[in-house]
C-alpha atoms as a PDB file:
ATOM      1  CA  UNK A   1     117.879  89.514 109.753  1.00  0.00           C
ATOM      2  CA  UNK A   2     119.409  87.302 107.499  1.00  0.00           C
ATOM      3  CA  UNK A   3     121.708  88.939 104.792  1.00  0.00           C
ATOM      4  CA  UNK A   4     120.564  89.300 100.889  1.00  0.00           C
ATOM      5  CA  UNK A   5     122.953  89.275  97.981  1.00  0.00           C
ATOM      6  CA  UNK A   6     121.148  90.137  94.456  1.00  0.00           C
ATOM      7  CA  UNK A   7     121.577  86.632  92.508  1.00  0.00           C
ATOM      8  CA  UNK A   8     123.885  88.123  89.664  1.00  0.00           C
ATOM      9  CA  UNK A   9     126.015  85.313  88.410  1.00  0.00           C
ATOM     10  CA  UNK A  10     122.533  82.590  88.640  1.00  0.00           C
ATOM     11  CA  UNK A  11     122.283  80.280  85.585  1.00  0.00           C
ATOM     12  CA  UNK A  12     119.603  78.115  87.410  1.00  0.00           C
ATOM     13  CA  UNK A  13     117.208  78.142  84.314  1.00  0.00           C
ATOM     14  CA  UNK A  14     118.811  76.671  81.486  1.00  0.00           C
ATOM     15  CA  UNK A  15     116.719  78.039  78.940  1.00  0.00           C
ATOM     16  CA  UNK A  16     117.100  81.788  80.071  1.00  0.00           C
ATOM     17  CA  UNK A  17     120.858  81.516  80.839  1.00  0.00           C
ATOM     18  CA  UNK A  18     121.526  80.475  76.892  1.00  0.00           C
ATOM     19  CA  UNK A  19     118.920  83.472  75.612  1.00  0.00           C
ATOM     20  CA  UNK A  20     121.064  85.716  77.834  1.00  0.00           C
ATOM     21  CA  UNK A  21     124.381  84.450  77.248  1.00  0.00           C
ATOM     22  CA  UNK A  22     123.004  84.567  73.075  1.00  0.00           C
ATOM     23  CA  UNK A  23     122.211  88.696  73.681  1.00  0.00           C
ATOM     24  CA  UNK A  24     125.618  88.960  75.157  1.00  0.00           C
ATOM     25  CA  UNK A  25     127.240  88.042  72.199  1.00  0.00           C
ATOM     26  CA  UNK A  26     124.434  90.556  70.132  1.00  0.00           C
ATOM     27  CA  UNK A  27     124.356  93.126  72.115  1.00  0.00           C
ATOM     28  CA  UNK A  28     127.967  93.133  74.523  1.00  0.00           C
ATOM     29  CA  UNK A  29     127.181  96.796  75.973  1.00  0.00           C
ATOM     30  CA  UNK A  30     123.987  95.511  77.621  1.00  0.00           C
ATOM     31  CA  UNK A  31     123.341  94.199  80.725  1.00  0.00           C
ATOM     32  CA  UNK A  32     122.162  91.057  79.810  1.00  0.00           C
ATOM     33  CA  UNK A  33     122.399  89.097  83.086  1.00  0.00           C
ATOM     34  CA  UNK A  34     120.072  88.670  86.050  1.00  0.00           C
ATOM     35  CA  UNK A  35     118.592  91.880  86.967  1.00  0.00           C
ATOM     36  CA  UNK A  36     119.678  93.542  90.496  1.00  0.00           C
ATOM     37  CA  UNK A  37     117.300  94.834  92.801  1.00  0.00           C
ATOM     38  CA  UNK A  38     116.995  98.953  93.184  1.00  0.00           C
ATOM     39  CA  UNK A  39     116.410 100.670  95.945  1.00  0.00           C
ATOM     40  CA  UNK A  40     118.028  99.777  99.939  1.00  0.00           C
ATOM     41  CA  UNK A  41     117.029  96.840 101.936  1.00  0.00           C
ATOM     42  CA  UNK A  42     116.245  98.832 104.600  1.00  0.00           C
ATOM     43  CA  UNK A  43     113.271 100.718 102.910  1.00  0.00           C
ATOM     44  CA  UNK A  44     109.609 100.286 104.208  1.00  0.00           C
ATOM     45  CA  UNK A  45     108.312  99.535 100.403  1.00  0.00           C
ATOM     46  CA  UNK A  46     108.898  97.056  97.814  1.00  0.00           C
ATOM     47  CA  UNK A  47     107.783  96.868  94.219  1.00  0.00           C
ATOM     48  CA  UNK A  48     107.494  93.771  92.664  1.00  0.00           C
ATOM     49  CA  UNK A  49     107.387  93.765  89.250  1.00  0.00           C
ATOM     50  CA  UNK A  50     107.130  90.692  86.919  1.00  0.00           C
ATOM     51  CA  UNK A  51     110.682  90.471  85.499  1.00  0.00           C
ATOM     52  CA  UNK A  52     113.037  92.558  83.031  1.00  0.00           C
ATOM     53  CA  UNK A  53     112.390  94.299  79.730  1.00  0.00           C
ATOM     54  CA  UNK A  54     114.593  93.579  76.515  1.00  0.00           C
ATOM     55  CA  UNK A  55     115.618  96.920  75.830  1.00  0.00           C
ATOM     56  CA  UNK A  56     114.833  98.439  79.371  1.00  0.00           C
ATOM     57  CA  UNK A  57     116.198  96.775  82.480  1.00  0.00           C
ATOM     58  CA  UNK A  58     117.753  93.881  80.490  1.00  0.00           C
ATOM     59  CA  UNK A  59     119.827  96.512  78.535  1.00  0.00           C
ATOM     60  CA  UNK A  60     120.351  99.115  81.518  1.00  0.00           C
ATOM     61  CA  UNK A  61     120.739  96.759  84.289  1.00  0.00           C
ATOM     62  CA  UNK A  62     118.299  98.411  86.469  1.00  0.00           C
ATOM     63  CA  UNK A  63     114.499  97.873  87.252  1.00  0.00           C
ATOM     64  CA  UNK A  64     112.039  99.326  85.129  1.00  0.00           C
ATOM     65  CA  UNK A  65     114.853 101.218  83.068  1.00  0.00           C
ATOM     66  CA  UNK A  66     114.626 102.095  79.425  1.00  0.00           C
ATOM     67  CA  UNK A  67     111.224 101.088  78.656  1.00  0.00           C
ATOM     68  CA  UNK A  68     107.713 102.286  78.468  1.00  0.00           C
ATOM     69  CA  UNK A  69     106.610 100.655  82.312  1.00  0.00           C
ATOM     70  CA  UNK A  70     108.855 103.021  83.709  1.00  0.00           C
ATOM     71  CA  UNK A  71     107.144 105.980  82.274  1.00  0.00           C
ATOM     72  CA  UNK A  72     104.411 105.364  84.645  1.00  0.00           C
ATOM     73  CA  UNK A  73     106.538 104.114  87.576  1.00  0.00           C
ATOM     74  CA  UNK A  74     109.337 106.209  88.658  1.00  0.00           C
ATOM     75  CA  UNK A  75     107.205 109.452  87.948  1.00  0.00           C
ATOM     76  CA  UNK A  76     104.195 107.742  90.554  1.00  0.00           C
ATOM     77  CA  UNK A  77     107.499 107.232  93.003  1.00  0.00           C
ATOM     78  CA  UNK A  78     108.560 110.741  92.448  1.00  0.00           C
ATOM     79  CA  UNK A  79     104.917 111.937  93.299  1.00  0.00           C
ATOM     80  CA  UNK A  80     104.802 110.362  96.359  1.00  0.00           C
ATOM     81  CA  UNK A  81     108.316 110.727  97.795  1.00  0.00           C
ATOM     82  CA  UNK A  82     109.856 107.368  97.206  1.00  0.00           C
ATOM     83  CA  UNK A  83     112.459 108.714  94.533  1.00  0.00           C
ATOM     84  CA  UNK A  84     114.303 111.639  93.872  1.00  0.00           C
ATOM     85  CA  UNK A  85     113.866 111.976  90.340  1.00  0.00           C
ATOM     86  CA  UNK A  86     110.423 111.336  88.169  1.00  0.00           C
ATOM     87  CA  UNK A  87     113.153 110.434  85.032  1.00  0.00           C
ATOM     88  CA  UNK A  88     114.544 106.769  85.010  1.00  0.00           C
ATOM     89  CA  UNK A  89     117.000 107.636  81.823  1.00  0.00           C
ATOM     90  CA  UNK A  90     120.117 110.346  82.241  1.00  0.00           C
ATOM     91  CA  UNK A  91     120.772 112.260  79.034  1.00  0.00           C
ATOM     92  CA  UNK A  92     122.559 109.210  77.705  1.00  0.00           C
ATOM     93  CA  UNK A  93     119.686 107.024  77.633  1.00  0.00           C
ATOM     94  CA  UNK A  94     120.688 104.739  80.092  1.00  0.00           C
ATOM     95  CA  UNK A  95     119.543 104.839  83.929  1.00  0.00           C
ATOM     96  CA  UNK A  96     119.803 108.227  85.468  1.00  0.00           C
ATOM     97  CA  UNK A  97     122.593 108.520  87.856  1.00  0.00           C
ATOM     98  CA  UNK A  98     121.247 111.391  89.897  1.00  0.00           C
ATOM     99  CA  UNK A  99     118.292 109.622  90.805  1.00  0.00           C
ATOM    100  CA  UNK A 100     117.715 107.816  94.035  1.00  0.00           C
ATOM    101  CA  UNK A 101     114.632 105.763  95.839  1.00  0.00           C
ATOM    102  CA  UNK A 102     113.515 107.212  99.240  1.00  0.00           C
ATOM    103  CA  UNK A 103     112.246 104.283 101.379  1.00  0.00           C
ATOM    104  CA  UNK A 104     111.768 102.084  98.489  1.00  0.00           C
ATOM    105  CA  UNK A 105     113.263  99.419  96.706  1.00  0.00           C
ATOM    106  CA  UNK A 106     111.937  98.007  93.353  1.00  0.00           C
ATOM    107  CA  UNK A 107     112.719  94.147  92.222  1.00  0.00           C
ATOM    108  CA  UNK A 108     111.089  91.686  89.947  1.00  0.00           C
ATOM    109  CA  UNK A 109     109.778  88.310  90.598  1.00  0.00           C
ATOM    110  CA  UNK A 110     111.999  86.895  87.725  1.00  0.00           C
ATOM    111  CA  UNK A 111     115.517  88.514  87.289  1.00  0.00           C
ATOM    112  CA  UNK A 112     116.623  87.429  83.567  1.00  0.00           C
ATOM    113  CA  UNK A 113     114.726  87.999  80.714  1.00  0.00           C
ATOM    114  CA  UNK A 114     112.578  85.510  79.396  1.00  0.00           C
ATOM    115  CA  UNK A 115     112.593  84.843  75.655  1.00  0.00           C
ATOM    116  CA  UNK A 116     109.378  86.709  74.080  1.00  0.00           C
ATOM    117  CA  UNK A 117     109.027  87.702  77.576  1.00  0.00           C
ATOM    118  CA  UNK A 118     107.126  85.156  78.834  1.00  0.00           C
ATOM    119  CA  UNK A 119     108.807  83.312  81.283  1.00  0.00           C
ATOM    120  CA  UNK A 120     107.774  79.633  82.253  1.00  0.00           C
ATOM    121  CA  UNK A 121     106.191  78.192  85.400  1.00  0.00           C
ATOM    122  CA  UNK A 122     108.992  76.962  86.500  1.00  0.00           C
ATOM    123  CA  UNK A 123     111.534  79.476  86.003  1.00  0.00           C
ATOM    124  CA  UNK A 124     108.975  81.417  88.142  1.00  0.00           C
ATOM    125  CA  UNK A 125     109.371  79.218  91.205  1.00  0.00           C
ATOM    126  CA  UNK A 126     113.033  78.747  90.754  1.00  0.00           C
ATOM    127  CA  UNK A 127     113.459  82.769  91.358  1.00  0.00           C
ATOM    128  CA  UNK A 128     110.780  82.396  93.855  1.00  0.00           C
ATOM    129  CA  UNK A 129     113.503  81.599  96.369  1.00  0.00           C
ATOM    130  CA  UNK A 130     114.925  84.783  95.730  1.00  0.00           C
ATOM    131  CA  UNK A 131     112.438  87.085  96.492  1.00  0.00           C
ATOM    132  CA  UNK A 132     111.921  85.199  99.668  1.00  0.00           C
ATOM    133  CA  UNK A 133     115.502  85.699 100.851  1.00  0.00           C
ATOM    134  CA  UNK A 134     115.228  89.249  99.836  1.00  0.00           C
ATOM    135  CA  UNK A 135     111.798  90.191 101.679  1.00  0.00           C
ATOM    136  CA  UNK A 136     113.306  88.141 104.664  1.00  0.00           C
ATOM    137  CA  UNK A 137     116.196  90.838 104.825  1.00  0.00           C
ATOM    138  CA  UNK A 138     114.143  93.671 104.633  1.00  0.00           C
ATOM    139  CA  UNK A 139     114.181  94.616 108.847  1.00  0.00           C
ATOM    140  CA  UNK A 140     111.937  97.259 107.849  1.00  0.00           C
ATOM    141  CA  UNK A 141     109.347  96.717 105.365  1.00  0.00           C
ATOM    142  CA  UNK A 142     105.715  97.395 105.915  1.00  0.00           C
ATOM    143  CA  UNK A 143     104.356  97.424 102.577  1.00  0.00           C
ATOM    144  CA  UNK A 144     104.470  95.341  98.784  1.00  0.00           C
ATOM    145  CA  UNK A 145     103.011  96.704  95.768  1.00  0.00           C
ATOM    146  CA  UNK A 146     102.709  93.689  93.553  1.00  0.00           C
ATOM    147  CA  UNK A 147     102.247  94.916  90.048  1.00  0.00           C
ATOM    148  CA  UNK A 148     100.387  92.310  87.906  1.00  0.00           C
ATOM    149  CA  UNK A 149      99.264  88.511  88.753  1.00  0.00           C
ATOM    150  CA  UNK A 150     102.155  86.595  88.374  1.00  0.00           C
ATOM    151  CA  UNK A 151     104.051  89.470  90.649  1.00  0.00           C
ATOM    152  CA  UNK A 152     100.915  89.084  93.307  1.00  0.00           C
ATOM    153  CA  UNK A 153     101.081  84.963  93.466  1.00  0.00           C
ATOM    154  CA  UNK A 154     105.038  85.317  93.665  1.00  0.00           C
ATOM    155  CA  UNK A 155     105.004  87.524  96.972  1.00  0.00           C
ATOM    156  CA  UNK A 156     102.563  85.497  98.443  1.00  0.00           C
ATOM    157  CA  UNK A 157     104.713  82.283  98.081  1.00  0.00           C
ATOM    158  CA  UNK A 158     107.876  83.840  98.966  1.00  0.00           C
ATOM    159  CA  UNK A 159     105.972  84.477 101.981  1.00  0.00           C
ATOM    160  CA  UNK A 160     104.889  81.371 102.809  1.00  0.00           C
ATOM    161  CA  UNK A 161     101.045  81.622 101.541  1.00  0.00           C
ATOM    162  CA  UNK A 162      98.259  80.268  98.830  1.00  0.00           C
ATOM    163  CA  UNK A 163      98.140  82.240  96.060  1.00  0.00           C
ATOM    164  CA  UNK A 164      94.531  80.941  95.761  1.00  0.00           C
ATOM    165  CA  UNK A 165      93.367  82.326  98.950  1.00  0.00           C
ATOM    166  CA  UNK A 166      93.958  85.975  98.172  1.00  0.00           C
ATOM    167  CA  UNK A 167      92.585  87.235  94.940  1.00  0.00           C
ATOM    168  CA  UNK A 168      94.589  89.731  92.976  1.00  0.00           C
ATOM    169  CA  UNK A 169      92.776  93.056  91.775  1.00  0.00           C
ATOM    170  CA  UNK A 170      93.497  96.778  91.118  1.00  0.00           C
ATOM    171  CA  UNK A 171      94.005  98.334  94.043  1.00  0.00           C
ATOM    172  CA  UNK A 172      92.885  95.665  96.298  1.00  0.00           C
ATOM    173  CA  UNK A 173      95.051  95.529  99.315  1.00  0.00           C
ATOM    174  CA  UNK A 174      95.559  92.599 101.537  1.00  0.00           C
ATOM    175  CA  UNK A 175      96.117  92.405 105.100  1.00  0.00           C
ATOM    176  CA  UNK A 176      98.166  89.758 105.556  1.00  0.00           C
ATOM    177  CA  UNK A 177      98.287  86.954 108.612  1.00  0.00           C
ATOM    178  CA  UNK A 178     101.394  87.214 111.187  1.00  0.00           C
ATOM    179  CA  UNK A 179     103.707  84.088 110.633  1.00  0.00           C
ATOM    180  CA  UNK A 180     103.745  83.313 114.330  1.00  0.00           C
ATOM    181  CA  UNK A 181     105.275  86.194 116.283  1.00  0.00           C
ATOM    182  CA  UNK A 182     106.254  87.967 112.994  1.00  0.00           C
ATOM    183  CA  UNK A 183     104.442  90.460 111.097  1.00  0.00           C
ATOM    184  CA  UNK A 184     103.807  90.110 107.699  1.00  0.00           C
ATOM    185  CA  UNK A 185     103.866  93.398 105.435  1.00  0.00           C
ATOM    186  CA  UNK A 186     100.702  94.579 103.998  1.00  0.00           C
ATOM    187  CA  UNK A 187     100.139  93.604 100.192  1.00  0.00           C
ATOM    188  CA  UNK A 188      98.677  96.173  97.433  1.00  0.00           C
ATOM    189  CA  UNK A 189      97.946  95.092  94.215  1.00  0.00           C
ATOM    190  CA  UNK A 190      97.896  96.867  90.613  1.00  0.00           C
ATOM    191  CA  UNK A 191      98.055  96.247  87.062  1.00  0.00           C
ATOM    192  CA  UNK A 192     101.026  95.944  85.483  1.00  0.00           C
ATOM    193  CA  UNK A 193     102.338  99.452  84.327  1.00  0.00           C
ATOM    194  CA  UNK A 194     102.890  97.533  81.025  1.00  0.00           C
ATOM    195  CA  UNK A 195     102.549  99.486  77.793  1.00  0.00           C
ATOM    196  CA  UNK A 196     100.258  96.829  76.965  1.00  0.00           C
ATOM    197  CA  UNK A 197      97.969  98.194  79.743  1.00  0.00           C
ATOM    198  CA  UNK A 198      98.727 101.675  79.233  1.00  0.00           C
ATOM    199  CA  UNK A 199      97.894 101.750  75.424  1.00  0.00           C
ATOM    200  CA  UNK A 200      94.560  99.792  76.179  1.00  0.00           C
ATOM    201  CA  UNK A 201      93.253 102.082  79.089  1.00  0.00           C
ATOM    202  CA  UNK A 202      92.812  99.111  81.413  1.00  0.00           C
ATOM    203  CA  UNK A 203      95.264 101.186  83.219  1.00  0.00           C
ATOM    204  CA  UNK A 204      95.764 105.019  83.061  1.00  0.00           C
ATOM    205  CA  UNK A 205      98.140 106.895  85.442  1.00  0.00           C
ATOM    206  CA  UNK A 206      95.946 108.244  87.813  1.00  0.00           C
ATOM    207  CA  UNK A 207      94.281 104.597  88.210  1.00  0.00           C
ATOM    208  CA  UNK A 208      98.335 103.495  88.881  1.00  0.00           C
ATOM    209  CA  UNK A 209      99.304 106.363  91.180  1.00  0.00           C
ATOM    210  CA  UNK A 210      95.982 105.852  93.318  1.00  0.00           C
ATOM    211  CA  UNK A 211      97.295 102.472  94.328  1.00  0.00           C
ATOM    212  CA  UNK A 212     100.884 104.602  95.701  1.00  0.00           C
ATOM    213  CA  UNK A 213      98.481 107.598  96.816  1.00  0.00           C
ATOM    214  CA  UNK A 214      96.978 104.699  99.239  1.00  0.00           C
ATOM    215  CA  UNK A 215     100.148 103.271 100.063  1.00  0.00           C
ATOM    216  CA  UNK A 216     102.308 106.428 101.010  1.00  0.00           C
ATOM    217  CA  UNK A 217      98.642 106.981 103.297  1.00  0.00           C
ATOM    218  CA  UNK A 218      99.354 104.038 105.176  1.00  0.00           C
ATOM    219  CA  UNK A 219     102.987 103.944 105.262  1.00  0.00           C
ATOM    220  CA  UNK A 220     102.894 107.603 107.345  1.00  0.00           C
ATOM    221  CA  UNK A 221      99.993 106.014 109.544  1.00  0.00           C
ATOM    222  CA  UNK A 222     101.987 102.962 110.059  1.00  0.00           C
END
């Protein structure tokens, strides 16, 4: 398998390397660089999330970290054995210490923080080359759980697909072709656990922690 390192020092996108380097200077206790993944590269299930939040990973420097998204997230992962703890945030505010992911490892298909976060089409393919380096080292991995569209159409590029022949929905899941002798992991799909999504009911925790209920099934049948 070919080795992984998480892209840390990257100022491929000109436009979010000057918005980061501008929160540095606001904000010099954050993070405020490219997002690392969480989780071992040895684990059977990744998470794919869309990219970081202003004041969650992009200030905490982990995945999902400090914001509303991993309200629903890391207590779904705690439910179904993939981490230790359902709490993201220690008593400090900032990522928990004690907690751990069990067979899982949680990225994002963009690492930096977009401005207004909304990153642009090409800032999403430039990253693209990440996540396909990173699923490539993953000996192990059976399963994705792409939350949200752009997160779906990035995991299907990084492994070598059209976006436009597999169409993203709620809890759809996708068995994937082999590339050649190779197996491809199985793709699920959810909503974003976005507070946008939360707030509006288009997605409601047990609707989220159905799509891991179905993925820890197949994982154990795997």
């Amino acid at each position: 398998m070919p080795e992984f390192t998480d892209p840390l020092d990257c100022i491929a996108c000109p436009r979010l390397a000057e918005h980061l380097a501008n929160l540095r200077v606001r904000d010099p206790a954050w993070h405020n660089r490219p997002v690392p993944a969480f989780g071992g590269l040895d684990a059977q299930l990744l998470v794919v999330g869309l990219g970081p939040g202003e004041k969650g990973a992009n200030r905490t420097g982990r995945p999902f970290t400090g914001d509303v998204a991993g309200e629903l997230l890391y207590p779904a992962l705690h439910r179904f054995g993939f981490a230790t703890a359902a709490e993201p945030l220690g008593a400090d505010k900032w990522a928990n210490p004690a907690m751990a992911l069990v067979n899982a490892r949680i990225t994002n298909a963009v690492r930096c923080l977009p401005p207004a976060n909304k990153p642009q089409p090409a800032e999403i393919r430039q990253c693209n080359g990440f996540l396909a380096q990173e699923i490539a080292a993953m000996p192990r991995l059976k399963a994705i759980i792409a939350l949200g569209t752009v997160s779906h159409q990035g995991v299907l590029r990084a492994l070598g697909l059209k976006p436009t022949h597999y169409s993203f929905g709620h809890n759809v899941r996708h068995d994937l072709p082999a590339n050649g002798e190779l197996a491809r992991p199985v793709l699920f799909d959810s909503y974003h656990c976005s507070g946008y999504n939360w707030r509006t009911g288009r997605l409601t925790r047990e609707s989220f922690e159905a799509v891991f209920a179905r993925v820890s099934d197949f994982l154990q049948q795997a």
